[in-house]
Protein backbone atom coordinates (compact mmCIF):
# COMPACT_ATOMS: atom_id res chain seq x y z
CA UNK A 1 105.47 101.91 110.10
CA UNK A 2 102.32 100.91 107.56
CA UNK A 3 103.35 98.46 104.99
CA UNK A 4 101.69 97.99 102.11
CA UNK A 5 102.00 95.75 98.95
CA UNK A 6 102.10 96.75 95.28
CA UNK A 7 100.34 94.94 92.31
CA UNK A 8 99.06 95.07 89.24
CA UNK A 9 95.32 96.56 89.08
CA UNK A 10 92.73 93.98 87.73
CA UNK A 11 89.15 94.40 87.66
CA UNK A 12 89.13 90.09 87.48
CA UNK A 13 91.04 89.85 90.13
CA UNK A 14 90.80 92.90 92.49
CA UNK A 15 88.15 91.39 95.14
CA UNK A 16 89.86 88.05 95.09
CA UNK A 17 93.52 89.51 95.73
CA UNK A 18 92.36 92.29 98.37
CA UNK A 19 90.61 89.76 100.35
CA UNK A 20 94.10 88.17 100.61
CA UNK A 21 95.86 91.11 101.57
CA UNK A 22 93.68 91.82 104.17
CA UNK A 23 93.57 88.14 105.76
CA UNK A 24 97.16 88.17 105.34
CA UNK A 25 98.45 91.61 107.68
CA UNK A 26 99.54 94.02 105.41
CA UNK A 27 97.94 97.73 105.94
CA UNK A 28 97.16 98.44 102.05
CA UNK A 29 97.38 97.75 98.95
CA UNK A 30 98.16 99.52 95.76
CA UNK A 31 97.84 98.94 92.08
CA UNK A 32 99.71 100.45 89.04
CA UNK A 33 98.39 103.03 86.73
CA UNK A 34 99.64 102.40 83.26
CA UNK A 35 97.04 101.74 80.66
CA UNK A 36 98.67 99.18 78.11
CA UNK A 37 100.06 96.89 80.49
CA UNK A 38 97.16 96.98 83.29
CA UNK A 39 93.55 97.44 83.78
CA UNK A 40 92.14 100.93 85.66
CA UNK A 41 93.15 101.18 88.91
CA UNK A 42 90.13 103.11 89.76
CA UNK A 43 87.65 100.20 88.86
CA UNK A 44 90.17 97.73 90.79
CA UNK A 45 90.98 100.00 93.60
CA UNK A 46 86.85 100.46 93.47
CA UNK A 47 85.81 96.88 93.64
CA UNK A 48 88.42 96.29 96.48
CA UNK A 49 86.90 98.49 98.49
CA UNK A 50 83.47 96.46 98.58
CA UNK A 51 85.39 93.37 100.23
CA UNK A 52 87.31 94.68 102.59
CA UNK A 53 87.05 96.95 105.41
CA UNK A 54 90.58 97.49 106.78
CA UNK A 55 93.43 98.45 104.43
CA UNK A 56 94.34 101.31 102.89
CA UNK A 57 93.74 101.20 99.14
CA UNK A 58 95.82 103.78 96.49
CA UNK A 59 97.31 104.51 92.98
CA UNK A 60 101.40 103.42 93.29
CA UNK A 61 101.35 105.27 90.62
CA UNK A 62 99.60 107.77 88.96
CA UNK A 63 100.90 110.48 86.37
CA UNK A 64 100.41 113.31 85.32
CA UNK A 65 99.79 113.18 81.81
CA UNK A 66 97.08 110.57 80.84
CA UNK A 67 94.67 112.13 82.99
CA UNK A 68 93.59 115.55 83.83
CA UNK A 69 94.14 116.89 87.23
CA UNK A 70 90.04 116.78 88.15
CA UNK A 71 89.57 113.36 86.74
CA UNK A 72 92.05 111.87 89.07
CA UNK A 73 90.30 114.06 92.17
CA UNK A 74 87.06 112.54 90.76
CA UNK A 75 88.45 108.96 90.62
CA UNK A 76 90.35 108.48 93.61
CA UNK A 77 87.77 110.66 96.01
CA UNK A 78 84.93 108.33 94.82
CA UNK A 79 86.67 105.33 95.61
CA UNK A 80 87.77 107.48 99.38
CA UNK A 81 83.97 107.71 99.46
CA UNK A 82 83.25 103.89 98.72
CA UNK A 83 85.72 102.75 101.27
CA UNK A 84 85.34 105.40 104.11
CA UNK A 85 88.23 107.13 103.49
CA UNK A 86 90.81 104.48 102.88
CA UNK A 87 92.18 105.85 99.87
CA UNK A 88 95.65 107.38 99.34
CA UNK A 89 96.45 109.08 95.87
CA UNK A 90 100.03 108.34 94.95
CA UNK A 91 101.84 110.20 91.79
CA UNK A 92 104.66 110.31 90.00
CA UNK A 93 105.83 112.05 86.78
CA UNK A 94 105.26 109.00 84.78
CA UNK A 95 107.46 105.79 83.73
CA UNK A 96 105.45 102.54 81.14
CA UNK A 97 102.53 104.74 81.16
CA UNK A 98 103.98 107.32 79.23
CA UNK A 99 106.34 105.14 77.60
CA UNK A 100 103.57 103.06 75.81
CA UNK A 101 102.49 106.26 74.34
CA UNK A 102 105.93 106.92 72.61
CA UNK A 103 106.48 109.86 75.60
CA UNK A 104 109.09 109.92 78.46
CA UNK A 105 108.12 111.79 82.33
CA UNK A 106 106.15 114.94 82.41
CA UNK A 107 108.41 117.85 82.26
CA UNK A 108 109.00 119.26 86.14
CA UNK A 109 107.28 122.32 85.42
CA UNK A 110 103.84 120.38 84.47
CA UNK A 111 104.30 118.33 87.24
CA UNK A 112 103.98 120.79 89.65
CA UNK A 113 101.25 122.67 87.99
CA UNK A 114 99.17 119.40 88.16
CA UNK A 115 100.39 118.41 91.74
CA UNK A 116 98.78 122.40 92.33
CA UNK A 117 95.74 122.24 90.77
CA UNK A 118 95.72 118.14 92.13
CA UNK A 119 95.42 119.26 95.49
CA UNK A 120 92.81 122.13 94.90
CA UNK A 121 90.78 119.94 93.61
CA UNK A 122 91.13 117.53 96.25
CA UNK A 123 90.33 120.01 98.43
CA UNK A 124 86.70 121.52 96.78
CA UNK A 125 88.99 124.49 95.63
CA UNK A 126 88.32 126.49 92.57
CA UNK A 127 91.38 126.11 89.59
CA UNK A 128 91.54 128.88 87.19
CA UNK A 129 90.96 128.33 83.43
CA UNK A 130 94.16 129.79 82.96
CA UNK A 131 95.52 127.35 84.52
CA UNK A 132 94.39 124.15 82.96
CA UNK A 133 96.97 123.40 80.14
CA UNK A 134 94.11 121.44 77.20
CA UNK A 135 95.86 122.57 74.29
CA UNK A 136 93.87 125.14 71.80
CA UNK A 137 93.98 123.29 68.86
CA UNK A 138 92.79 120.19 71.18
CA UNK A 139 89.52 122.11 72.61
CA UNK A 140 89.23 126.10 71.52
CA UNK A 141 87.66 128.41 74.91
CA UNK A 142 84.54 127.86 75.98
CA UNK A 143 84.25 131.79 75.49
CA UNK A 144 84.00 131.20 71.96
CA UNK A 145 80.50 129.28 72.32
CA UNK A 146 78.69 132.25 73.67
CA UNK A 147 76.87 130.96 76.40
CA UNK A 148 74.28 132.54 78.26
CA UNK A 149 75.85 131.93 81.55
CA UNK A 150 78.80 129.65 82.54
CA UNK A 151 81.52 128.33 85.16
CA UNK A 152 84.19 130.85 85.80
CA UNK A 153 86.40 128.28 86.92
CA UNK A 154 87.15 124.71 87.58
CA UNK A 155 85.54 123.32 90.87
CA UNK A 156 84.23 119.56 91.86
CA UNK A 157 81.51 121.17 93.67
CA UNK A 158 80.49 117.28 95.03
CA UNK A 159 84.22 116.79 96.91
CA UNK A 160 84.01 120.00 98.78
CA UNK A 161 83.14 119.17 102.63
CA UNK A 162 83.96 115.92 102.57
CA UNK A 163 87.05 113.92 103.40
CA UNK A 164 90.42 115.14 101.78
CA UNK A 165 92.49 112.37 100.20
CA UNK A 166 95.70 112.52 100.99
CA UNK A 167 99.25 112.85 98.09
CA UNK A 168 101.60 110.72 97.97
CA UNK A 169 104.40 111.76 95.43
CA UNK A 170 107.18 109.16 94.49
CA UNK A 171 110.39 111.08 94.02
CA UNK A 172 114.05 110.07 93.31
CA UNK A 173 115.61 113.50 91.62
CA UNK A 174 115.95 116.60 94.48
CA UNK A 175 113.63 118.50 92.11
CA UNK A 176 110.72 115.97 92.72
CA UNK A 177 111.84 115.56 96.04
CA UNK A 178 111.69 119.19 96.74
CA UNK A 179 108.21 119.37 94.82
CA UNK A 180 107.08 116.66 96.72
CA UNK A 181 107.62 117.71 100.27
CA UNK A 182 105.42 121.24 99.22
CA UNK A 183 102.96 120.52 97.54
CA UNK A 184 102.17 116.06 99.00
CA UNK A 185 101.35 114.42 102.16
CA UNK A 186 103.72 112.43 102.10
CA UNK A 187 107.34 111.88 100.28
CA UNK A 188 107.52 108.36 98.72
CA UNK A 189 111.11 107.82 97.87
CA UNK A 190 112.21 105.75 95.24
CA UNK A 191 115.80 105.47 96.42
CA UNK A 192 116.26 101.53 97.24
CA UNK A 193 116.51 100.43 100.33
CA UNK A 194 119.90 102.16 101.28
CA UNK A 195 120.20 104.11 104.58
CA UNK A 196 122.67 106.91 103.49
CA UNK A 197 120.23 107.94 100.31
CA UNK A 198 117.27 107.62 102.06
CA UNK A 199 118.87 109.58 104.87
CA UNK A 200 119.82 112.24 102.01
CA UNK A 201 116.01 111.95 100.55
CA UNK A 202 114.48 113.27 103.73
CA UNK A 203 117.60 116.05 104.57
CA UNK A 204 116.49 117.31 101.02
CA UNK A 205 112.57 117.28 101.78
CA UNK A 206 113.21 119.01 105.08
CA UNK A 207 115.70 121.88 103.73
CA UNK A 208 112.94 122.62 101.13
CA UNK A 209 110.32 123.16 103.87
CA UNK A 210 111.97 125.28 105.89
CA UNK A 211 113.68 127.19 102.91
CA UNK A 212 109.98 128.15 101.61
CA UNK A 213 109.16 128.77 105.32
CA UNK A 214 107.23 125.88 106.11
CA UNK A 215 107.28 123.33 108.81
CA UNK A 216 109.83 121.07 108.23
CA UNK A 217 108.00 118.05 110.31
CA UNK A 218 104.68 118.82 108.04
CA UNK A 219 105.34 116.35 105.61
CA UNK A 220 105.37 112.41 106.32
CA UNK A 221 108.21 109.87 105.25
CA UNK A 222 107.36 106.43 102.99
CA UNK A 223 109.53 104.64 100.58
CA UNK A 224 109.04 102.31 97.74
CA UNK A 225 110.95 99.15 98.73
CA UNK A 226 111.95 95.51 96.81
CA UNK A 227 111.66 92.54 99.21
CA UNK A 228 113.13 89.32 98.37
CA UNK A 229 112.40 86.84 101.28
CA UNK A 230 114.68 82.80 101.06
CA UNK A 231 117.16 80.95 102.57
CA UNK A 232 118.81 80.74 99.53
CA UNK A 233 120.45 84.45 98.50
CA UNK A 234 120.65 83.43 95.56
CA UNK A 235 117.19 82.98 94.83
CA UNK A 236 116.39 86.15 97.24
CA UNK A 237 118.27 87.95 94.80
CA UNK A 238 116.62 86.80 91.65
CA UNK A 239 113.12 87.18 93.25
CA UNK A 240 113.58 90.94 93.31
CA UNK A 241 115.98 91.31 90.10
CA UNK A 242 113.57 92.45 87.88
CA UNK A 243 110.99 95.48 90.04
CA UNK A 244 114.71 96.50 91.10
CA UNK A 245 115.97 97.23 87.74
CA UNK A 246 111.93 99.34 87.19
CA UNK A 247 113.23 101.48 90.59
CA UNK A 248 116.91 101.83 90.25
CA UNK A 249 116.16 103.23 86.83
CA UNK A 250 114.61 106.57 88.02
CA UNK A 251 117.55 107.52 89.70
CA UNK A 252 119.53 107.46 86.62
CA UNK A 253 116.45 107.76 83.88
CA UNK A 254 118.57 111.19 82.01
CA UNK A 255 121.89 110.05 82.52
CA UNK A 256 123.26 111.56 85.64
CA UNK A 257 122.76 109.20 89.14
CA UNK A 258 120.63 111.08 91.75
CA UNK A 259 121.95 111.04 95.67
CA UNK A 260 124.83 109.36 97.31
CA UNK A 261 126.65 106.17 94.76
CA UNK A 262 129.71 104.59 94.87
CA UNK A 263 131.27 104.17 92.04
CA UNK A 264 130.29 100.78 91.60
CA UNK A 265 126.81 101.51 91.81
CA UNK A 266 127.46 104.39 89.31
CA UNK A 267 128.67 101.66 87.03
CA UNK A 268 125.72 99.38 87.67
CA UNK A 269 123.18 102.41 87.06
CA UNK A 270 124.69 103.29 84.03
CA UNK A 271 124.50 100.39 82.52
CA UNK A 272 121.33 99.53 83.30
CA UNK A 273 120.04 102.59 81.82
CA UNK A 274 121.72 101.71 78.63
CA UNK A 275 120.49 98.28 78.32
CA UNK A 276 116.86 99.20 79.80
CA UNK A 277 114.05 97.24 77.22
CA UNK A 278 110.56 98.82 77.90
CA UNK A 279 109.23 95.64 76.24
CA UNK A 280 110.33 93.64 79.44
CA UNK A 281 109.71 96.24 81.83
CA UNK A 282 109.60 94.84 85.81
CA UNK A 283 111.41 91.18 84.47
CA UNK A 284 113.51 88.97 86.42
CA UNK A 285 114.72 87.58 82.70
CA UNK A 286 115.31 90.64 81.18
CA UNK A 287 118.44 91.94 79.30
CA UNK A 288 118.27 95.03 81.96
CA UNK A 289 117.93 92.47 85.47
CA UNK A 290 121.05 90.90 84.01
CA UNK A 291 123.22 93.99 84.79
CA UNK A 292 122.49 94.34 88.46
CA UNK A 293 125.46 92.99 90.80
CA UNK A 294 125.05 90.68 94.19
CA UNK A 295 126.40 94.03 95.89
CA UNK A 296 123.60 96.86 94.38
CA UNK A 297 121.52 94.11 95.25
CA UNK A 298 122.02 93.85 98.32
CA UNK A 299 121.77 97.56 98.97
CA UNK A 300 119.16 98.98 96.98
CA UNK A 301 117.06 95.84 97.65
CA UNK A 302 115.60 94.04 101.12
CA UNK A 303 116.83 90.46 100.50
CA UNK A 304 117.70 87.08 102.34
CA UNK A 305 116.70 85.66 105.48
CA UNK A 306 113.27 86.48 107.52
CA UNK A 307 115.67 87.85 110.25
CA UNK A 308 118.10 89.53 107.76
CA UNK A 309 114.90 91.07 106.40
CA UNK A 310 113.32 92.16 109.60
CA UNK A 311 116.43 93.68 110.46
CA UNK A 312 116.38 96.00 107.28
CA UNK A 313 112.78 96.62 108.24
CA UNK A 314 113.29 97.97 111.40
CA UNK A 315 116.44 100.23 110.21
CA UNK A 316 114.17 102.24 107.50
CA UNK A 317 111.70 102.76 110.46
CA UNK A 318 114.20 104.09 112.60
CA UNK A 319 115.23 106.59 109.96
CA UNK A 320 111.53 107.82 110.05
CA UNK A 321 109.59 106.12 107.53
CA UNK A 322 106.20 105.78 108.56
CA UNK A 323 105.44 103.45 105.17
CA UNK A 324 106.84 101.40 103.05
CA UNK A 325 105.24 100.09 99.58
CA UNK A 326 107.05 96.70 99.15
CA UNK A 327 106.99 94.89 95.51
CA UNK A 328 107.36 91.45 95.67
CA UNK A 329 106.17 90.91 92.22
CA UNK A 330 108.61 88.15 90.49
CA UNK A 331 107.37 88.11 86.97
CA UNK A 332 110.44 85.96 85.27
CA UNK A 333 111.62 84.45 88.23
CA UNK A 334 110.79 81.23 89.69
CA UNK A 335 107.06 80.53 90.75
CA UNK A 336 108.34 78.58 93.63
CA UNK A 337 110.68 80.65 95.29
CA UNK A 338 108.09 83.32 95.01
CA UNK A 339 105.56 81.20 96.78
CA UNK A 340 108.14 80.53 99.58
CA UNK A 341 109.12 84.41 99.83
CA UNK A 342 105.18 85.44 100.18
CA UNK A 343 104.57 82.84 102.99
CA UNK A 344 107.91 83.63 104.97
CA UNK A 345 106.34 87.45 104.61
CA UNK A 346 103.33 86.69 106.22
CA UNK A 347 104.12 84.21 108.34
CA UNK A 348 107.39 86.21 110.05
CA UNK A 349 108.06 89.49 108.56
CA UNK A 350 104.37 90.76 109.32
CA UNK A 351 104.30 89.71 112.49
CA UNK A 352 107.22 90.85 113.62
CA UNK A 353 107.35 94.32 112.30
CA UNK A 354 103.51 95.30 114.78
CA UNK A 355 106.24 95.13 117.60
């Protein structure tokens, strides 16, 4: 099972911070995609890939709103090309990104027109112009202009022939879930860390396969995962309080909890969806971290102990995760204890997760 880390992307600080991810074990990295609270991920993601030559280097995530469907097969195939194909393209329907723009997620139906035309692009495939959804009143038909001759469709002519990259698509609802496991890679599940939704994540994947007569082993397993790593549970906790509260949201983003909750986590959803402040989006200090129990906690999150940790680990991998995508970001919680949670990571929970 690959584990990567998440971060922020920053042209600055890219080199500095892959270098470090490297040197330190993990098998990727990815960096955010959301304009007003990051820098591109493509220039980061880009500049990575110039000091290192190992790990695997990806969007966690995309959307499909802010950019059209061939820009992102331009972006992320170019920085494939500058690393040697260690690039990964992951996607979802879009969370801060979209919310910075006064928007909530792409509507399912545009989602899986992009993730279509996404991965014929990807591929060197044509995509119809009927297909590409630029509003009229935005840019009127080329037709209109006359031309002598012209494209009579959309193709990145430079992509075909070379490496594919592959799709990741983070999912929560069994729509997404469903689209994800036709049309992606790999199924990144943003379900917390608990076995019995995971479990239901990948029955739903599977079913979906085989109902649209596909293999239902032709899709690979990942999760998006919050790691708290101390002696002290307490501070565990608080460490992954506020990327928790940034997850657990898209299972209840429109109201209605997706897979397996006990009521008490129903409770705990709910109310963090009613509190939620975009302003403080991913804080351990928010008003939104302060609704989470010690019980969701410790389900939807990896916290505690290296051994405690390692032990969580190993359980996801046995389910059939090939990859995880940890966070570890603590922005609002104590500097130290995050120092002490990134060592213990490297130190014992890398390690012992290569045997």
């Amino acid at each position: 099972m690959e584990l990567w880390t998440t971060g922020v992307a920053s042209a600055r600080g890219s080199v500095r911070t892959a270098r470090e991810i490297e040197a330190d074990g993990w098998d990727g990295m990815l960096v955010v995609d959301s304009q007003n609270l990051s820098g591109d991920p493509y220039v980061s993601l880009a500049l990575a890939a110039t000091a290192t030559t190992r790990i695997g280097l990806g969007t966690g995530v995309t959307n499909s709103v802010t950019r059209h469907a061939a820009v992102t097969a331009t972006a992320i195939t170019s920085v494939n090309r500058i690393s040697d194909g260690r690039a990964v393209l992951g996607i979802g329907r879009g969370d801060s990104a979209l919310a910075h723009l006064g928007r909530a997620p792409a509507r399912l139906a545009q989602f899986e027109r992009y993730l279509r035309n996404l991965q014929r692009y990807l591929r060197g495939e044509a995509v119809g112009f009927e297909e590409i959804d630029i509003p009229g009143d935005v840019a009127p038909p080329m037709a209109g202009l006359r031309l002598h001759d012209a494209p009579s469709a959309s193709r990145i002519d430079w992509i075909a022939g070379g490496a594919k990259v592959p799709v990741e698509v983070a999912a929560s609802g069994p729509k997404v879930i469903a689209m994800a496991a036709l049309h992606a890679e790999r199924v990144m599940f943003a379900l917390g860390a608990d076995l019995e939704r995971l479990s239901w994540g990948i029955g739903l994947a599977r079913q979906a396969r085989t109902d649209a007569g596909l293999d239902p082993d032709g899709v690979a397993f990942g999760a998006y995962v919050n790691l708290g790593c101390h002696g002290d549970i307490k501070a565990a906790r608080d460490l992954v309080r506020g990327g928790l509260t940034t997850f657990a949201r898209f299972s209840v983003m429109h109201g209605k909890a997706n897979g397996p909750v006990v009521a008490a986590d129903r409770a705990v959803l709910e109310a963090l969806r009613t509190n939620y402040d975009m302003r403080a989006h991913t804080r351990a200090d928010s008003r939104q971290a302060g609704t989470l129990t010690d019980d969701f906690i410790d389900r939807f999150a990896i916290v505690g102990s290296p051994e405690r940790c390692i032990e969580r680990l190993r359980s996801l991998r046995v389910l059939g995760l090939d990859k995880l995508a940890i966070n570890s970001r603590a922005r609002g919680a104590s500097a130290d204890d995050s120092a002490v949670s990134r060592q213990l990571v490297v130190r014992e929970i890398l390690p012992a997760m290569r045997q």
